[in-house]
Protein backbone atom coordinates (compact mmCIF):
# COMPACT_ATOMS: atom_id res chain seq x y z
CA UNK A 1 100.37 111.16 94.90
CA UNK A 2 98.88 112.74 97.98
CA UNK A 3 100.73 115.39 99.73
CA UNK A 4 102.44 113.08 102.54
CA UNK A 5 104.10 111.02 99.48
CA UNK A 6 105.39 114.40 98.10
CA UNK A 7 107.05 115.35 100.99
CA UNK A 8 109.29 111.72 101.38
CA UNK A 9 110.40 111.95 97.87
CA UNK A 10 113.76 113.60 96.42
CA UNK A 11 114.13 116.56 94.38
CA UNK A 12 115.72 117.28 91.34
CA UNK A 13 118.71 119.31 91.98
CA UNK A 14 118.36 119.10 95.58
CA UNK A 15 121.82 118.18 97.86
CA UNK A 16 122.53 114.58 98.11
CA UNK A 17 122.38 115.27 101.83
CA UNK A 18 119.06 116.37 102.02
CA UNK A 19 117.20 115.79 99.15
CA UNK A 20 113.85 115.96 100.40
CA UNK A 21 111.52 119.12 99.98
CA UNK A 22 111.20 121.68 101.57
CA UNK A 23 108.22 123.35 103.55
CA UNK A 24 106.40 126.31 101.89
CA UNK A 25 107.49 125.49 98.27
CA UNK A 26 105.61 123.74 95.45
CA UNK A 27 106.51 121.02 93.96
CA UNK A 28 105.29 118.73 90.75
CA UNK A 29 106.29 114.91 90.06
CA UNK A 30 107.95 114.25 87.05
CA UNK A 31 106.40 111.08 85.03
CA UNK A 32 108.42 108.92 82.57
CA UNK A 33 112.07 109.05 81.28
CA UNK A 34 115.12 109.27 82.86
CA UNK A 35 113.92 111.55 85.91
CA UNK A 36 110.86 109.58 86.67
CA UNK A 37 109.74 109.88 90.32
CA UNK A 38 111.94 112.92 91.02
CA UNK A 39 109.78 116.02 92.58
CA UNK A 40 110.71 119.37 90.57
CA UNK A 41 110.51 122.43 92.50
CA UNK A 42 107.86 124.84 90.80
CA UNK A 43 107.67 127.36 93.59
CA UNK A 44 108.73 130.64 91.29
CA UNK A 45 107.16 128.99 88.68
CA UNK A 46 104.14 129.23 89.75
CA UNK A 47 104.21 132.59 91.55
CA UNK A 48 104.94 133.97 87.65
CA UNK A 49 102.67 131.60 85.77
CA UNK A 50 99.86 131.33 87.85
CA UNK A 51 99.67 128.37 89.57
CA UNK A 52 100.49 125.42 86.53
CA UNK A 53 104.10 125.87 86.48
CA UNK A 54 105.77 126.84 83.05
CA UNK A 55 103.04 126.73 80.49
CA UNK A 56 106.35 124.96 77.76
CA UNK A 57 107.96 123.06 79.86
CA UNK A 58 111.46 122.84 81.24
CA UNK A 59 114.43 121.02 80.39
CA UNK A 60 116.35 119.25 82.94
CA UNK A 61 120.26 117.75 82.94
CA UNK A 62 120.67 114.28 83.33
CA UNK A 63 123.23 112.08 82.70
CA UNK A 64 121.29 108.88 82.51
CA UNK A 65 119.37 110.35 79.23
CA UNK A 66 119.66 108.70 75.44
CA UNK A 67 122.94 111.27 75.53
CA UNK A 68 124.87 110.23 78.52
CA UNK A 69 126.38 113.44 80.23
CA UNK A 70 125.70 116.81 79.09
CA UNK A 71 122.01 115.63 77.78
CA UNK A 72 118.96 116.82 78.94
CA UNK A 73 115.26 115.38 79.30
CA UNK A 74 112.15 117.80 78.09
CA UNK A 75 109.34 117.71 80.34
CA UNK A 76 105.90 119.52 80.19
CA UNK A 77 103.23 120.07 82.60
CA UNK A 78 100.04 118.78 82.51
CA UNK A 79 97.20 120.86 82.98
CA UNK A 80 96.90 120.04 86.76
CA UNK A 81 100.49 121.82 87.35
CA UNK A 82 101.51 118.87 89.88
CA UNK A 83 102.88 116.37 87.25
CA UNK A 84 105.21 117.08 84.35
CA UNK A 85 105.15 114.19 81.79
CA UNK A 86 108.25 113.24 80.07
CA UNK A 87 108.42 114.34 75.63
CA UNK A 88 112.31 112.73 74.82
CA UNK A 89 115.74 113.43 75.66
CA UNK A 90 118.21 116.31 73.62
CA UNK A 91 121.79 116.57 73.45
């Protein structure tokens, strides 16, 4: 995904309104599962980890998971910091 694609695609979390990104922040794409597609904002992430995002991972709400509302989807980075592949979903 090249840098113009990242900047027409929605955001996790972001406001149904405008849920585009945002100029000046960092952002990786999120690859498989129920989130697949959505940009996550990585901007502080980076700025404290160095440029790859959180080394673990992060989990994300989601109601269209394996557990419905109140579930969440694990996702962890890849080495390149701009994708975060999907591991499963937790309750």
């Amino acid at each position: 995904m090249n840098e113009e694609d990242f900047m027409r695609g929605r955001v996790y979390g972001a406001d149904h309104g405008d849920p585009g990104p945002r100029a000046g922040r960092d952002y990786a794409q999120l690859v498989g599962g129920p989130l697949d597609g959505l940009l996550l904002d990585v901007t502080d992430a980076r700025a404290d980890g160095g440029g790859t995002g959180t080394r673990s991972g992060v989990t994300l709400a989601t109601e269209i998971g394996r557990y419905g509302p109140g579930g969440r989807a694990l996702y962890t980075p890849r080495p390149d910091g701009r994708h975060y592949d999907w591991q499963g979903d937790i309750p």
